[in-house]
C-alpha atoms as a PDB file:
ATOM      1  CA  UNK A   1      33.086 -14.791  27.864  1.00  0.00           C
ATOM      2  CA  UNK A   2      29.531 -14.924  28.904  1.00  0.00           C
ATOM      3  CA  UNK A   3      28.428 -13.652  32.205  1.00  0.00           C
ATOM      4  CA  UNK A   4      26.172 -15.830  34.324  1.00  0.00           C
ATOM      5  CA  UNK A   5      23.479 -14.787  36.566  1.00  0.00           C
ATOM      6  CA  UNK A   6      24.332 -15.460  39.823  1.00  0.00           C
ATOM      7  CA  UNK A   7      22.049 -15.453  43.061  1.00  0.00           C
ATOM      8  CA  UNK A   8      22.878 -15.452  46.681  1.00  0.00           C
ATOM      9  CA  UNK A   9      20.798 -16.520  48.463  1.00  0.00           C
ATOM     10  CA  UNK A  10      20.973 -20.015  47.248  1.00  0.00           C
ATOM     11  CA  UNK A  11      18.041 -20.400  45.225  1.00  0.00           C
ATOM     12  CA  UNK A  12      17.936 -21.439  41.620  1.00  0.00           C
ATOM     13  CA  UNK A  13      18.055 -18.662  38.827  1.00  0.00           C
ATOM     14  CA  UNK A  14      15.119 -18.166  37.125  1.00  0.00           C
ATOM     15  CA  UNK A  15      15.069 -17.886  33.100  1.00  0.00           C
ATOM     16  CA  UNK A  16      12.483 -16.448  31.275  1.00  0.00           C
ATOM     17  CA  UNK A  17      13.947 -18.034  27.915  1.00  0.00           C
ATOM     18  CA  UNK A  18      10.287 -20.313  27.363  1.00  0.00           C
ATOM     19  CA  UNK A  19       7.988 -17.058  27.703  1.00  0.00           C
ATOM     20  CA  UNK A  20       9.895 -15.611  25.406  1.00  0.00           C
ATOM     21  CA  UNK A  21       9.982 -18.342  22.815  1.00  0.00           C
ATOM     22  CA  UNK A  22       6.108 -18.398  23.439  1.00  0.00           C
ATOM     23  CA  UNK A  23       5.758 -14.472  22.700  1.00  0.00           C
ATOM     24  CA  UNK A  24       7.673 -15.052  19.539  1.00  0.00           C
ATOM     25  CA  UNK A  25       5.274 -17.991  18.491  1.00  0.00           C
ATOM     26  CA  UNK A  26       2.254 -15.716  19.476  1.00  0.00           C
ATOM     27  CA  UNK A  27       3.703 -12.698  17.233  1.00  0.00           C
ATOM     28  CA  UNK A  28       4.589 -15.156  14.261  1.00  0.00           C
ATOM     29  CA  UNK A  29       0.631 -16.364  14.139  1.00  0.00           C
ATOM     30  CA  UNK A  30      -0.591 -13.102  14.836  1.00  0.00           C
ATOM     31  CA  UNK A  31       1.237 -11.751  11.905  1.00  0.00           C
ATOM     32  CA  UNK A  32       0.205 -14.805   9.597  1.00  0.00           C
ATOM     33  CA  UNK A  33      -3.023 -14.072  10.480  1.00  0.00           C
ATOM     34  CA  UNK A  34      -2.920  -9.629   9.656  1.00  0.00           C
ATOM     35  CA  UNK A  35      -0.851 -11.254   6.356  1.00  0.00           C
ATOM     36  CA  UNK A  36      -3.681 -13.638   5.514  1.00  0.00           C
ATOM     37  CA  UNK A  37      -6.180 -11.047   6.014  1.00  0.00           C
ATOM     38  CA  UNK A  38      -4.209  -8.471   4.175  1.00  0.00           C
ATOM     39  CA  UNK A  39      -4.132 -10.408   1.251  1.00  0.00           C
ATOM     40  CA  UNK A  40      -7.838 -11.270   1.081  1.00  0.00           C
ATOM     41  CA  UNK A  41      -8.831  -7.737   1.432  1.00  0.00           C
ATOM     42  CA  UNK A  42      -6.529  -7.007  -1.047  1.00  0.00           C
ATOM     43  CA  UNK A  43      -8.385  -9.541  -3.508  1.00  0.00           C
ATOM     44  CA  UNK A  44     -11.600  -7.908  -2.405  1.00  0.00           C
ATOM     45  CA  UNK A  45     -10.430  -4.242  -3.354  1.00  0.00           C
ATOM     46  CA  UNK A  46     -10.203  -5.742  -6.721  1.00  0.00           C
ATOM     47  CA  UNK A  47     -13.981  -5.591  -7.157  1.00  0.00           C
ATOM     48  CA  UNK A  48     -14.879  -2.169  -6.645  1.00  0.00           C
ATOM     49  CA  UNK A  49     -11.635  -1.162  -8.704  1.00  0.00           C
ATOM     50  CA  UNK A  50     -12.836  -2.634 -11.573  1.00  0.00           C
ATOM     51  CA  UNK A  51     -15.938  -1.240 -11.425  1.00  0.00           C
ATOM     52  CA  UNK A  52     -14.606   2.258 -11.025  1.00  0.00           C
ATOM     53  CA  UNK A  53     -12.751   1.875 -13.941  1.00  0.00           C
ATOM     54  CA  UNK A  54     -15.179   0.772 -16.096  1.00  0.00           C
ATOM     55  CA  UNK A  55     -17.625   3.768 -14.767  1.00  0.00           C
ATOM     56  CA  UNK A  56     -14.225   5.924 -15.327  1.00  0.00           C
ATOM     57  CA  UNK A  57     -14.153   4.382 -19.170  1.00  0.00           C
ATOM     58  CA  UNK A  58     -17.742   5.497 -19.590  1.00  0.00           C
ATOM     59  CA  UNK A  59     -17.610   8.874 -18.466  1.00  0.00           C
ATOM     60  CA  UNK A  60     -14.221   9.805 -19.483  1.00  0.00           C
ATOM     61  CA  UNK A  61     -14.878  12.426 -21.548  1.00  0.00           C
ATOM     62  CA  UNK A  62     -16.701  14.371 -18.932  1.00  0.00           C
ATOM     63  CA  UNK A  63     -13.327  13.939 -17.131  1.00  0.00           C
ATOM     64  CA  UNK A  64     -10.894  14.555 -19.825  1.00  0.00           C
ATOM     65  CA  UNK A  65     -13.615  17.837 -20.352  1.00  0.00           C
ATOM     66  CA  UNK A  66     -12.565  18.837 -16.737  1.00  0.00           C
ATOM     67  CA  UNK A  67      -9.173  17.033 -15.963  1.00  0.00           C
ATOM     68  CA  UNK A  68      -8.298  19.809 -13.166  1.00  0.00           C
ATOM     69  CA  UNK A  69     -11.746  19.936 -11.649  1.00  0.00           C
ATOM     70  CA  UNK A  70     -11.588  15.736 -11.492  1.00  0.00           C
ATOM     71  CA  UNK A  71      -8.315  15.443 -10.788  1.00  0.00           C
ATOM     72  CA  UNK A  72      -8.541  17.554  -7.791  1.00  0.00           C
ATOM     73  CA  UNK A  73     -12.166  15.848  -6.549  1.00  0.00           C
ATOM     74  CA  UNK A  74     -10.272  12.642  -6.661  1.00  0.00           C
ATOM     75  CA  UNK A  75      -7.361  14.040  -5.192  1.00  0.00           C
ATOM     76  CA  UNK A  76      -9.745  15.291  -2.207  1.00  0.00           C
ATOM     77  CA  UNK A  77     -11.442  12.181  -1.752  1.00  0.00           C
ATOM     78  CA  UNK A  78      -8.657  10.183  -1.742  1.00  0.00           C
ATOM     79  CA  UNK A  79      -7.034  11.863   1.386  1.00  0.00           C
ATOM     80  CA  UNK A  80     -10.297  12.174   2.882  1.00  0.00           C
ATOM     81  CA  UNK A  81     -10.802   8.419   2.763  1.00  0.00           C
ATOM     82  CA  UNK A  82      -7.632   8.030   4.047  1.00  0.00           C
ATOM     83  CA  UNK A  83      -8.384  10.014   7.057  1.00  0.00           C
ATOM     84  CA  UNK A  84     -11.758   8.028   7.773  1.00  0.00           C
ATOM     85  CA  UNK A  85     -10.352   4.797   7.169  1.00  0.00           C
ATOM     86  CA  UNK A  86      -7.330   5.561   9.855  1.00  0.00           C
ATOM     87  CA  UNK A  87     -10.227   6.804  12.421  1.00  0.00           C
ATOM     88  CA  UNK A  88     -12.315   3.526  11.663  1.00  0.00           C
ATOM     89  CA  UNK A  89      -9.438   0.954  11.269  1.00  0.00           C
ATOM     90  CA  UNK A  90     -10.711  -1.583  13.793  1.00  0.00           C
ATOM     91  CA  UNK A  91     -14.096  -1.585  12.504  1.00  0.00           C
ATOM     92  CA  UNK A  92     -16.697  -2.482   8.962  1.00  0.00           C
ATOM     93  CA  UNK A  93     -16.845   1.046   8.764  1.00  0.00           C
ATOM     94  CA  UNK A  94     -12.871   1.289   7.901  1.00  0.00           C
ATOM     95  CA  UNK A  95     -13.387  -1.446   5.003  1.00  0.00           C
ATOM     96  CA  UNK A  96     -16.349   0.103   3.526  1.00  0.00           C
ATOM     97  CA  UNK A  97     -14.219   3.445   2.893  1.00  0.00           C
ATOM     98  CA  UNK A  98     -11.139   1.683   2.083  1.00  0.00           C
ATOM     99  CA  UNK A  99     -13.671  -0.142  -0.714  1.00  0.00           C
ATOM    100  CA  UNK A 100     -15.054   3.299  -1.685  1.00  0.00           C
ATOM    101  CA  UNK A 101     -11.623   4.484  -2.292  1.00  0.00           C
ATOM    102  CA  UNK A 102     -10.390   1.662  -4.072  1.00  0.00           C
ATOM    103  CA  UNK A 103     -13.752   2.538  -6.759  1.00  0.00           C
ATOM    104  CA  UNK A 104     -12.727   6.226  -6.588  1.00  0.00           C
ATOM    105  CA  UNK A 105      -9.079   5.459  -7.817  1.00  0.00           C
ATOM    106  CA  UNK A 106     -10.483   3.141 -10.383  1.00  0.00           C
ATOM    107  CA  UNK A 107     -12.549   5.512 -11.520  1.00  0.00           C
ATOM    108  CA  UNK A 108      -9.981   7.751 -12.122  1.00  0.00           C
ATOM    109  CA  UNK A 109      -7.999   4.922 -13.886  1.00  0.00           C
ATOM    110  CA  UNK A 110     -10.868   4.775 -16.099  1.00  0.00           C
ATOM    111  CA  UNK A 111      -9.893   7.430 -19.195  1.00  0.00           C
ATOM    112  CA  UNK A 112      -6.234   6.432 -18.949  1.00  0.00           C
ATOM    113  CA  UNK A 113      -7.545   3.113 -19.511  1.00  0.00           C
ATOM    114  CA  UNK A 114      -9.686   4.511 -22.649  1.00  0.00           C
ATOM    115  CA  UNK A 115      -6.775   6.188 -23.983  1.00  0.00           C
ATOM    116  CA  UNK A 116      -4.002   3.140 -23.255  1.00  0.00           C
ATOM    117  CA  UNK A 117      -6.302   0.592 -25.152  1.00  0.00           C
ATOM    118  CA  UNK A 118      -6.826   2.836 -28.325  1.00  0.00           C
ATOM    119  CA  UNK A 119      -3.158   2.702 -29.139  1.00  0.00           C
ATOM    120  CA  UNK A 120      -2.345  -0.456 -31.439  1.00  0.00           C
ATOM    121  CA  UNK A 121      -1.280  -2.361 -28.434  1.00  0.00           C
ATOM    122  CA  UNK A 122      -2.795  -1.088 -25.764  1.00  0.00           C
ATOM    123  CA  UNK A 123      -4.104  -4.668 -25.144  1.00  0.00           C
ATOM    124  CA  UNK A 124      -0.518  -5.587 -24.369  1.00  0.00           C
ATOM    125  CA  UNK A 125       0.264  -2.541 -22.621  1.00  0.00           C
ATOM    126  CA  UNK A 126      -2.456  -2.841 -19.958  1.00  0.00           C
ATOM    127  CA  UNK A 127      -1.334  -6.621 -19.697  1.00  0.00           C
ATOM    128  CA  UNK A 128       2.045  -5.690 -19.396  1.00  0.00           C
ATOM    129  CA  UNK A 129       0.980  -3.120 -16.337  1.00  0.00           C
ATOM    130  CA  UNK A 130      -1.126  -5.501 -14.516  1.00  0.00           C
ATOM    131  CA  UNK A 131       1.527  -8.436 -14.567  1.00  0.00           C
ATOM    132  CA  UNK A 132       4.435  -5.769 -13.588  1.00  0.00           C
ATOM    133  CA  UNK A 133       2.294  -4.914 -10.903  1.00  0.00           C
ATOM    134  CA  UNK A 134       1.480  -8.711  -9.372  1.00  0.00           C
ATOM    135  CA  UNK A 135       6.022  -9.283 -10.000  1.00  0.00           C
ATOM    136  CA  UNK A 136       6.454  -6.115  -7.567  1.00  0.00           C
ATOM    137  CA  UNK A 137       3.955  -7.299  -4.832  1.00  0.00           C
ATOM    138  CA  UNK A 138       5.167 -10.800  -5.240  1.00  0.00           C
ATOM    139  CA  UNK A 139       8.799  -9.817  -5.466  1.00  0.00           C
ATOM    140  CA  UNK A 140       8.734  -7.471  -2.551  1.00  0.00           C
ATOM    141  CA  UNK A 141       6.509  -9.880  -0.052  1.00  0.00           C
ATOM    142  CA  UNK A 142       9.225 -12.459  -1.002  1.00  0.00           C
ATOM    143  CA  UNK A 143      12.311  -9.658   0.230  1.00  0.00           C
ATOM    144  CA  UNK A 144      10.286  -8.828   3.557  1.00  0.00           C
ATOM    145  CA  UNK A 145       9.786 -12.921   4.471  1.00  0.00           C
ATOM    146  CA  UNK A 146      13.144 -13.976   3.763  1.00  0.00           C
ATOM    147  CA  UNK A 147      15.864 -10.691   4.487  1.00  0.00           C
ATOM    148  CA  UNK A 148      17.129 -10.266   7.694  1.00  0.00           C
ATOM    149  CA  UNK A 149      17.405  -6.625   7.498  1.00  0.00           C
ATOM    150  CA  UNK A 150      14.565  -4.224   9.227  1.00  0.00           C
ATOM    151  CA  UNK A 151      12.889  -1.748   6.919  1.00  0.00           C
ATOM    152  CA  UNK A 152      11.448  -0.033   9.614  1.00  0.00           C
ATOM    153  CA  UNK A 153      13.712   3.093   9.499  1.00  0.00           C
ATOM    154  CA  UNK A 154      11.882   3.816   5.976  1.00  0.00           C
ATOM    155  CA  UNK A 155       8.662   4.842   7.299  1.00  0.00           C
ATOM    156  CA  UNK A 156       9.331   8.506   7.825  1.00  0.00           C
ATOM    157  CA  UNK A 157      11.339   8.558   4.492  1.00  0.00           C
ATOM    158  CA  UNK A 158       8.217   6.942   2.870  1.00  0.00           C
ATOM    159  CA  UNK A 159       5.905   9.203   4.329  1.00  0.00           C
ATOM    160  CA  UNK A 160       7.867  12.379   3.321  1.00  0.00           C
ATOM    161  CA  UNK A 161       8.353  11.362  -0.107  1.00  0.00           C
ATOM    162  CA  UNK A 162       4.941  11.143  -0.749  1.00  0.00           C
ATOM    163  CA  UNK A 163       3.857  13.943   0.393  1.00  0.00           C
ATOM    164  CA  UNK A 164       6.066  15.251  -1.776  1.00  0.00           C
ATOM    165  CA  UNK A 165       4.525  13.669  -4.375  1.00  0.00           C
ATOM    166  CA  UNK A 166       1.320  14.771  -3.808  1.00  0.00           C
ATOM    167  CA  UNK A 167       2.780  18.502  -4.077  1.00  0.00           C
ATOM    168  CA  UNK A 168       4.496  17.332  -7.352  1.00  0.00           C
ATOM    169  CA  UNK A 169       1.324  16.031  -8.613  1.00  0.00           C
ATOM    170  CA  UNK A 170      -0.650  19.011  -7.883  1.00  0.00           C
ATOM    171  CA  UNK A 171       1.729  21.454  -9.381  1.00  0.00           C
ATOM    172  CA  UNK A 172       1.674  19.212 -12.743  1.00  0.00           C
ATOM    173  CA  UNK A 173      -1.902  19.668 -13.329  1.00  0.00           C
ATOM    174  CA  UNK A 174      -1.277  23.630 -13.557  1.00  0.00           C
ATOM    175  CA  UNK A 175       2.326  23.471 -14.974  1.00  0.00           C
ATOM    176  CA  UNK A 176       1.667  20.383 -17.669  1.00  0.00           C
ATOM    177  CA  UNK A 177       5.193  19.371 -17.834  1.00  0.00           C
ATOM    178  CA  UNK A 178       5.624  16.093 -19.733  1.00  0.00           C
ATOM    179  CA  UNK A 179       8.972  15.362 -18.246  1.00  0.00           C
ATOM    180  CA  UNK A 180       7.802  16.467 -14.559  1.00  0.00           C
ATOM    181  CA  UNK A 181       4.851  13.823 -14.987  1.00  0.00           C
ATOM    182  CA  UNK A 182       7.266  10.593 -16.327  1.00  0.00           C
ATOM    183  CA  UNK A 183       9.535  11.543 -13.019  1.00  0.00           C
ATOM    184  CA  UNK A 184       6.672  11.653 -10.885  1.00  0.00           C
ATOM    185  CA  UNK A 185       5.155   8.326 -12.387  1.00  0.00           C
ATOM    186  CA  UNK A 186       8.760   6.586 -11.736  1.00  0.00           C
ATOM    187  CA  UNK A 187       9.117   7.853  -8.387  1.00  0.00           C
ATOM    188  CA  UNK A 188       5.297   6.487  -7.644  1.00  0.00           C
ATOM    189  CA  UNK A 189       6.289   3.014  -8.546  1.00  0.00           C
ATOM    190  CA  UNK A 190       9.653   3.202  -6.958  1.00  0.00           C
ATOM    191  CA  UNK A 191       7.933   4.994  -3.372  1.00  0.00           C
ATOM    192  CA  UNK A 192       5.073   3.013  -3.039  1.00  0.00           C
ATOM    193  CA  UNK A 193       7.180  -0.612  -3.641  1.00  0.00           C
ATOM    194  CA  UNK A 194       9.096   0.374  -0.779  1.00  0.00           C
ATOM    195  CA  UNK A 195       5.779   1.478   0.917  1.00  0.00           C
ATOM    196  CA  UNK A 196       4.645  -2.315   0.119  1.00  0.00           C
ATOM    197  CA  UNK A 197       8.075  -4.008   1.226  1.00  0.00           C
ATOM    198  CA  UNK A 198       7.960  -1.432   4.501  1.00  0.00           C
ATOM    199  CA  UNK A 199       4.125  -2.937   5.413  1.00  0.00           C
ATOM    200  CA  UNK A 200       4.512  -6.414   4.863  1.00  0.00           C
ATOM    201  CA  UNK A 201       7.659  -7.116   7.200  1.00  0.00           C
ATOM    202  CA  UNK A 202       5.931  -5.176   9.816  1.00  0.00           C
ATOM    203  CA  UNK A 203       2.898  -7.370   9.362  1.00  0.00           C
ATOM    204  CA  UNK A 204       4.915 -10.371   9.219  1.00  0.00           C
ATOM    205  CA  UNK A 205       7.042  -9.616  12.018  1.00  0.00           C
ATOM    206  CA  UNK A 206       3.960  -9.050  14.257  1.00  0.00           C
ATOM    207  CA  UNK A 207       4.413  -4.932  13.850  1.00  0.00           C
ATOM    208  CA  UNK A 208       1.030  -4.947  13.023  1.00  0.00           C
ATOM    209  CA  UNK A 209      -1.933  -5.765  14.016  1.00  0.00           C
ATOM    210  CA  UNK A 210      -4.611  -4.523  11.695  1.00  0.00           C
ATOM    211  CA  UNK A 211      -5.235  -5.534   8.295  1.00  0.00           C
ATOM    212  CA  UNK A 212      -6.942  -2.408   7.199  1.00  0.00           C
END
Protein backbone atom coordinates (compact mmCIF):
# COMPACT_ATOMS: atom_id res chain seq x y z
CA UNK A 1 0.00 0.00 0.00
CA UNK A 2 1.42 3.34 -0.75
CA UNK A 3 1.65 5.98 1.84
CA UNK A 4 0.43 9.46 1.00
CA UNK A 5 1.77 12.66 2.13
CA UNK A 6 -0.49 14.22 4.19
CA UNK A 7 -0.53 17.97 5.48
CA UNK A 8 -2.43 19.63 8.21
CA UNK A 9 -2.79 22.53 7.92
CA UNK A 10 -4.98 22.37 4.93
CA UNK A 11 -2.86 23.37 2.22
CA UNK A 12 -2.13 21.39 -0.88
CA UNK A 13 0.96 18.96 -0.92
CA UNK A 14 3.61 19.97 -2.85
CA UNK A 15 5.45 17.41 -5.37
CA UNK A 16 8.64 17.89 -6.65
CA UNK A 17 8.02 15.01 -9.34
CA UNK A 18 8.55 17.87 -12.57
CA UNK A 19 12.07 19.12 -11.13
CA UNK A 20 13.01 15.94 -11.01
CA UNK A 21 11.98 14.82 -14.45
CA UNK A 22 13.80 18.11 -15.55
CA UNK A 23 17.19 17.08 -13.65
CA UNK A 24 16.97 13.78 -15.40
CA UNK A 25 16.53 15.53 -18.90
CA UNK A 26 19.46 17.93 -17.93
CA UNK A 27 21.79 14.79 -16.94
CA UNK A 28 20.68 12.78 -20.16
CA UNK A 29 22.00 15.91 -22.52
CA UNK A 30 24.79 16.57 -20.43
CA UNK A 31 25.96 13.08 -20.82
CA UNK A 32 25.19 13.03 -24.71
CA UNK A 33 27.14 15.85 -24.88
CA UNK A 34 30.69 14.31 -22.54
CA UNK A 35 29.68 11.03 -24.99
CA UNK A 36 29.80 13.11 -28.16
CA UNK A 37 32.87 14.75 -27.12
CA UNK A 38 34.43 11.58 -25.94
CA UNK A 39 34.12 10.08 -29.10
CA UNK A 40 35.57 12.92 -31.18
CA UNK A 41 38.58 13.14 -29.05
CA UNK A 42 38.85 9.71 -29.36
CA UNK A 43 38.98 10.07 -33.33
CA UNK A 44 41.50 12.83 -32.77
CA UNK A 45 43.94 10.58 -30.61
CA UNK A 46 44.05 8.60 -33.72
CA UNK A 47 46.40 11.12 -35.36
CA UNK A 48 49.21 11.39 -33.17
CA UNK A 49 49.00 7.46 -32.65
CA UNK A 50 49.71 6.85 -35.96
CA UNK A 51 52.37 8.97 -36.16
CA UNK A 52 54.07 7.49 -33.14
CA UNK A 53 53.94 4.35 -34.62
CA UNK A 54 55.31 5.03 -37.68
CA UNK A 55 58.32 7.07 -35.81
CA UNK A 56 58.28 3.72 -33.50
CA UNK A 57 58.64 1.57 -37.02
CA UNK A 58 61.58 3.75 -37.96
CA UNK A 59 63.55 3.64 -34.99
CA UNK A 60 62.80 0.28 -33.78
CA UNK A 61 65.91 -1.09 -33.72
CA UNK A 62 67.30 1.51 -31.43
CA UNK A 63 64.42 0.22 -29.22
CA UNK A 64 64.63 -3.42 -29.69
CA UNK A 65 68.74 -2.42 -28.97
CA UNK A 66 67.46 -1.13 -25.53
CA UNK A 67 63.98 -2.80 -24.87
CA UNK A 68 64.43 -2.27 -20.90
CA UNK A 69 65.80 1.24 -21.12
CA UNK A 70 62.55 2.10 -23.65
CA UNK A 71 60.27 0.16 -22.12
CA UNK A 72 60.76 1.78 -18.86
CA UNK A 73 60.98 5.63 -20.51
CA UNK A 74 57.63 4.82 -21.92
CA UNK A 75 56.49 3.28 -18.93
CA UNK A 76 57.52 6.68 -17.05
CA UNK A 77 55.97 8.89 -19.39
CA UNK A 78 52.97 7.23 -19.61
CA UNK A 79 52.08 7.64 -15.83
CA UNK A 80 53.49 10.96 -15.88
CA UNK A 81 51.04 12.05 -18.56
CA UNK A 82 48.52 10.57 -16.74
CA UNK A 83 49.19 12.62 -13.75
CA UNK A 84 49.28 16.01 -15.84
CA UNK A 85 46.37 15.26 -17.77
CA UNK A 86 44.22 14.53 -14.34
CA UNK A 87 45.69 18.05 -12.94
CA UNK A 88 44.71 19.82 -16.35
CA UNK A 89 41.40 17.97 -17.16
CA UNK A 90 39.22 21.05 -17.60
CA UNK A 91 41.58 22.76 -19.74
CA UNK A 92 43.74 22.66 -23.67
CA UNK A 93 46.50 21.90 -21.60
CA UNK A 94 44.86 18.34 -20.50
CA UNK A 95 44.28 17.47 -24.38
CA UNK A 96 47.63 18.42 -25.50
CA UNK A 97 49.18 15.73 -22.96
CA UNK A 98 46.53 13.29 -23.46
CA UNK A 99 47.68 13.80 -27.46
CA UNK A 100 51.36 13.50 -26.42
CA UNK A 101 50.60 10.30 -24.76
CA UNK A 102 48.56 8.85 -27.28
CA UNK A 103 52.11 9.48 -29.79
CA UNK A 104 54.20 8.05 -26.92
CA UNK A 105 52.14 4.71 -26.84
CA UNK A 106 52.22 4.63 -30.57
CA UNK A 107 55.55 4.96 -30.60
CA UNK A 108 56.04 2.19 -28.58
CA UNK A 109 53.57 0.19 -30.81
CA UNK A 110 55.91 0.97 -33.47
CA UNK A 111 58.57 -2.27 -33.46
CA UNK A 112 55.74 -4.64 -32.54
CA UNK A 113 54.23 -3.32 -35.54
CA UNK A 114 57.68 -3.99 -37.55
CA UNK A 115 57.87 -7.36 -36.26
CA UNK A 116 53.82 -8.33 -36.67
CA UNK A 117 53.95 -7.27 -40.44
CA UNK A 118 57.15 -9.35 -41.32
CA UNK A 119 55.38 -12.58 -40.54
CA UNK A 120 53.52 -13.97 -43.79
CA UNK A 121 50.34 -12.47 -42.61
CA UNK A 122 51.04 -9.92 -40.59
CA UNK A 123 48.87 -7.80 -42.97
CA UNK A 124 45.92 -9.79 -41.68
CA UNK A 125 47.05 -9.92 -38.26
CA UNK A 126 47.25 -6.14 -37.72
CA UNK A 127 43.74 -6.02 -39.54
CA UNK A 128 42.47 -8.55 -37.46
CA UNK A 129 43.73 -6.37 -34.18
CA UNK A 130 42.39 -3.14 -35.30
CA UNK A 131 38.80 -4.54 -36.20
CA UNK A 132 38.79 -6.65 -32.73
CA UNK A 133 39.52 -3.54 -31.21
CA UNK A 134 36.55 -1.17 -32.94
CA UNK A 135 33.91 -4.84 -31.99
CA UNK A 136 35.04 -4.29 -28.18
CA UNK A 137 34.44 -0.45 -28.07
CA UNK A 138 31.36 -0.87 -30.12
CA UNK A 139 30.19 -3.94 -28.26
CA UNK A 140 30.80 -2.54 -24.84
CA UNK A 141 29.23 1.20 -25.57
CA UNK A 142 26.23 -0.88 -26.82
CA UNK A 143 26.12 -3.00 -23.02
CA UNK A 144 26.51 0.44 -21.05
CA UNK A 145 23.40 2.25 -23.26
CA UNK A 146 21.08 -0.48 -23.12
CA UNK A 147 21.73 -2.75 -19.50
CA UNK A 148 20.07 -1.76 -16.61
CA UNK A 149 22.69 -2.86 -14.30
CA UNK A 150 25.32 -0.15 -12.69
CA UNK A 151 28.98 -0.88 -13.28
CA UNK A 152 29.95 1.54 -10.93
CA UNK A 153 31.07 -0.89 -8.14
CA UNK A 154 34.01 -1.89 -10.72
CA UNK A 155 35.99 1.13 -10.41
CA UNK A 156 38.12 0.19 -7.45
CA UNK A 157 38.39 -3.42 -8.87
CA UNK A 158 39.55 -1.77 -12.18
CA UNK A 159 41.89 0.40 -10.64
CA UNK A 160 43.57 -2.37 -8.53
CA UNK A 161 43.92 -4.69 -11.27
CA UNK A 162 45.87 -2.50 -13.14
CA UNK A 163 48.08 -1.56 -11.00
CA UNK A 164 48.70 -4.85 -10.76
CA UNK A 165 49.41 -5.01 -14.10
CA UNK A 166 51.74 -2.49 -14.23
CA UNK A 167 53.81 -4.53 -11.46
CA UNK A 168 53.31 -7.63 -13.74
CA UNK A 169 54.59 -5.79 -16.62
CA UNK A 170 57.57 -4.48 -14.98
CA UNK A 171 58.67 -7.72 -13.50
CA UNK A 172 58.39 -9.32 -17.20
CA UNK A 173 60.91 -7.12 -18.66
CA UNK A 174 63.58 -8.56 -16.03
CA UNK A 175 62.06 -12.12 -15.70
CA UNK A 176 61.22 -12.67 -19.73
CA UNK A 177 58.62 -15.20 -19.14
CA UNK A 178 56.72 -16.03 -22.34
CA UNK A 179 53.77 -17.43 -20.55
CA UNK A 180 53.75 -14.47 -17.83
CA UNK A 181 53.58 -11.98 -20.94
CA UNK A 182 50.41 -13.94 -22.98
CA UNK A 183 48.56 -13.75 -19.30
CA UNK A 184 49.35 -10.29 -18.90
CA UNK A 185 48.32 -9.40 -22.62
CA UNK A 186 44.81 -11.32 -21.92
CA UNK A 187 44.22 -9.74 -18.75
CA UNK A 188 44.99 -6.13 -20.58
CA UNK A 189 42.25 -6.71 -23.03
CA UNK A 190 39.92 -8.26 -20.57
CA UNK A 191 40.75 -5.09 -17.69
CA UNK A 192 40.72 -2.33 -19.83
CA UNK A 193 37.14 -3.52 -21.76
CA UNK A 194 35.68 -3.35 -18.49
CA UNK A 195 37.62 -0.04 -17.91
CA UNK A 196 35.76 1.11 -21.31
CA UNK A 197 32.20 -0.40 -20.35
CA UNK A 198 32.86 1.21 -16.56
CA UNK A 199 33.48 4.97 -18.38
CA UNK A 200 30.92 5.06 -20.83
CA UNK A 201 27.76 4.33 -18.53
CA UNK A 202 29.09 6.87 -16.20
CA UNK A 203 29.30 9.31 -19.07
CA UNK A 204 26.04 8.34 -20.32
CA UNK A 205 24.33 8.36 -17.16
CA UNK A 206 25.53 11.96 -16.48
CA UNK A 207 28.48 10.49 -13.94
CA UNK A 208 30.65 12.50 -15.79
CA UNK A 209 31.26 15.51 -16.78
CA UNK A 210 34.56 15.79 -18.55
CA UNK A 211 35.51 14.32 -21.70
CA UNK A 212 39.18 14.25 -21.08
Amino acid sequence: MELKPIRTDGEPVRRDFPYEAAADVLAAEQGRKVLRNTYLLLALTMVPTVIGAWIGMATGAVILAHPVASTLIMLAGVIGLQFGIAANRNSAVGVALLLLMTGLLGWWLGPILNFALALKNGVQLVGYAAVGTGVIFFAMGAIAATTKRDFGFMGKFLFVGMIALLVAMIANIFLQIPALALTISTLVVVVFSLFLLYDLQRIMRGGESNYI
